[in-house]
Protein backbone atom coordinates (compact mmCIF):
# COMPACT_ATOMS: atom_id res chain seq x y z
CA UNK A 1 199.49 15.23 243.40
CA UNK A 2 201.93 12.18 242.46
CA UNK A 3 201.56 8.74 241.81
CA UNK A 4 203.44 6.09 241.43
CA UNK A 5 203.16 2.17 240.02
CA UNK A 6 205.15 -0.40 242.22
CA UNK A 7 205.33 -3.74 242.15
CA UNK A 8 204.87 -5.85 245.11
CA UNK A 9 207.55 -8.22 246.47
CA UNK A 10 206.70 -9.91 249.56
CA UNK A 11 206.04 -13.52 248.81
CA UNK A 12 202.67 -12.85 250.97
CA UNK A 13 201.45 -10.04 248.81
CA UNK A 14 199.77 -7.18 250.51
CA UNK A 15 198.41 -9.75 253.61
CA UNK A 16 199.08 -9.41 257.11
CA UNK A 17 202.61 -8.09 257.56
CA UNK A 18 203.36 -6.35 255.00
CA UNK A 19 200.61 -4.38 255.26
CA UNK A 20 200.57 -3.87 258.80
CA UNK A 21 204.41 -2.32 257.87
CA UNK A 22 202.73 -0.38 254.43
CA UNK A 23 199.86 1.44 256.92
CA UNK A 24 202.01 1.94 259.89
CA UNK A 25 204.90 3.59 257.30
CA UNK A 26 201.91 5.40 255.35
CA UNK A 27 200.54 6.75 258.95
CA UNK A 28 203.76 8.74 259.38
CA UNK A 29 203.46 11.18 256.57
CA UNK A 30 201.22 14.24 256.61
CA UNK A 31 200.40 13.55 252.68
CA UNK A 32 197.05 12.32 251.66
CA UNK A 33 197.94 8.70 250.60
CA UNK A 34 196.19 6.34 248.62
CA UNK A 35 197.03 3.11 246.85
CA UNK A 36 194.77 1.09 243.93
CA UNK A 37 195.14 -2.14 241.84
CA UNK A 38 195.32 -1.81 238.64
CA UNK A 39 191.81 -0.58 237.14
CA UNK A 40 190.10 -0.14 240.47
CA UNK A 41 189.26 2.62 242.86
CA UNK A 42 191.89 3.98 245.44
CA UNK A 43 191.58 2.96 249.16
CA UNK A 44 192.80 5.20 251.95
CA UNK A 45 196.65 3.99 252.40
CA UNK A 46 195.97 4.71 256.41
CA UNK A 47 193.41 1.88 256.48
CA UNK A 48 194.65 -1.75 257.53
CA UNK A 49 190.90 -2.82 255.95
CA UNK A 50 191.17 -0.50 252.90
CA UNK A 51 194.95 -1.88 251.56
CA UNK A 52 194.16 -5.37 252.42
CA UNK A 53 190.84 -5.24 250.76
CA UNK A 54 193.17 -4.33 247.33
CA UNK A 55 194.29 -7.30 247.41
CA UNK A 56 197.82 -7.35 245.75
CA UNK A 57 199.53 -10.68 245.45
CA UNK A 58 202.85 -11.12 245.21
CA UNK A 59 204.08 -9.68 241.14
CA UNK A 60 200.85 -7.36 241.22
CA UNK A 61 201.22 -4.04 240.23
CA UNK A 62 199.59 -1.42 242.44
CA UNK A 63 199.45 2.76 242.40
CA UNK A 64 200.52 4.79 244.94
CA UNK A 65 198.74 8.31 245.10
CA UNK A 66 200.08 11.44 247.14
CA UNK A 67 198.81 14.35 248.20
CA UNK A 68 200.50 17.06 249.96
CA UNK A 69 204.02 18.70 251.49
CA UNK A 70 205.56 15.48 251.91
CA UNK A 71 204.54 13.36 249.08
CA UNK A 72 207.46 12.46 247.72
CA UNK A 73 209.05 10.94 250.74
CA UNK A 74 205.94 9.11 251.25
CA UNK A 75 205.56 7.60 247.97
CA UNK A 76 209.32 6.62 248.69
CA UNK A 77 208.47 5.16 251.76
CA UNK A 78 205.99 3.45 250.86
CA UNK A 79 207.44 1.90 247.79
CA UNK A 80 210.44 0.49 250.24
CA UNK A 81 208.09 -1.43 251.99
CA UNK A 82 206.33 -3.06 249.15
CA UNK A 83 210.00 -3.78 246.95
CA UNK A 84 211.84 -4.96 250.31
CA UNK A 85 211.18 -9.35 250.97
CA UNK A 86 209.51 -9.64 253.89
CA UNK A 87 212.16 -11.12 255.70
CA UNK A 88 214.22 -8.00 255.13
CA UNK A 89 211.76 -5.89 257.19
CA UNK A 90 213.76 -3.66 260.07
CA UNK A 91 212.21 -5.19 263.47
């Protein structure tokens, strides 16, 4: 297992875009993945209602959690999408 502790950049925090882009990137790894503000329980990374129910504003500081053959990668992934501006997403 690995974790991780990211800060989030979008100006819209972990809302609507960006984390439609965090669970669609998270749904193409094999690893367990889970993310978690800071003193709270993790949420399934996979769930548009779990990682929007964390909660993360813009500045927060989240964990990532992975699980599995492909953790690393994920984690990497998934970090990407929460340090790159929302305006800098690929289309």
């Amino acid at each position: 297992m690995m974790d991780r502790i990211v800060t989030i950049v979008p100006e819209a925090g972990l809302h609507a875009r960006p984390a439609s882009k965090f669970v669609e990137t998270a749904n193409q790894f094999e690893a367990e993945l889970q993310i978690a503000a800071d003193g709270e329980e993790p949420v399934d990374a996979r769930s548009m209602l779990g990682v929007t129910s964390v909660g993360a504003e813009h500045g927060d500081q989240v964990k990532l959690i992975a699980d599995g053959e492909d953790a690393e990668a994920a984690l990497d992934a998934l970090e990407k999408v929460l340090t790159t501006p929302e305006d800098e997403y690929d289309e």
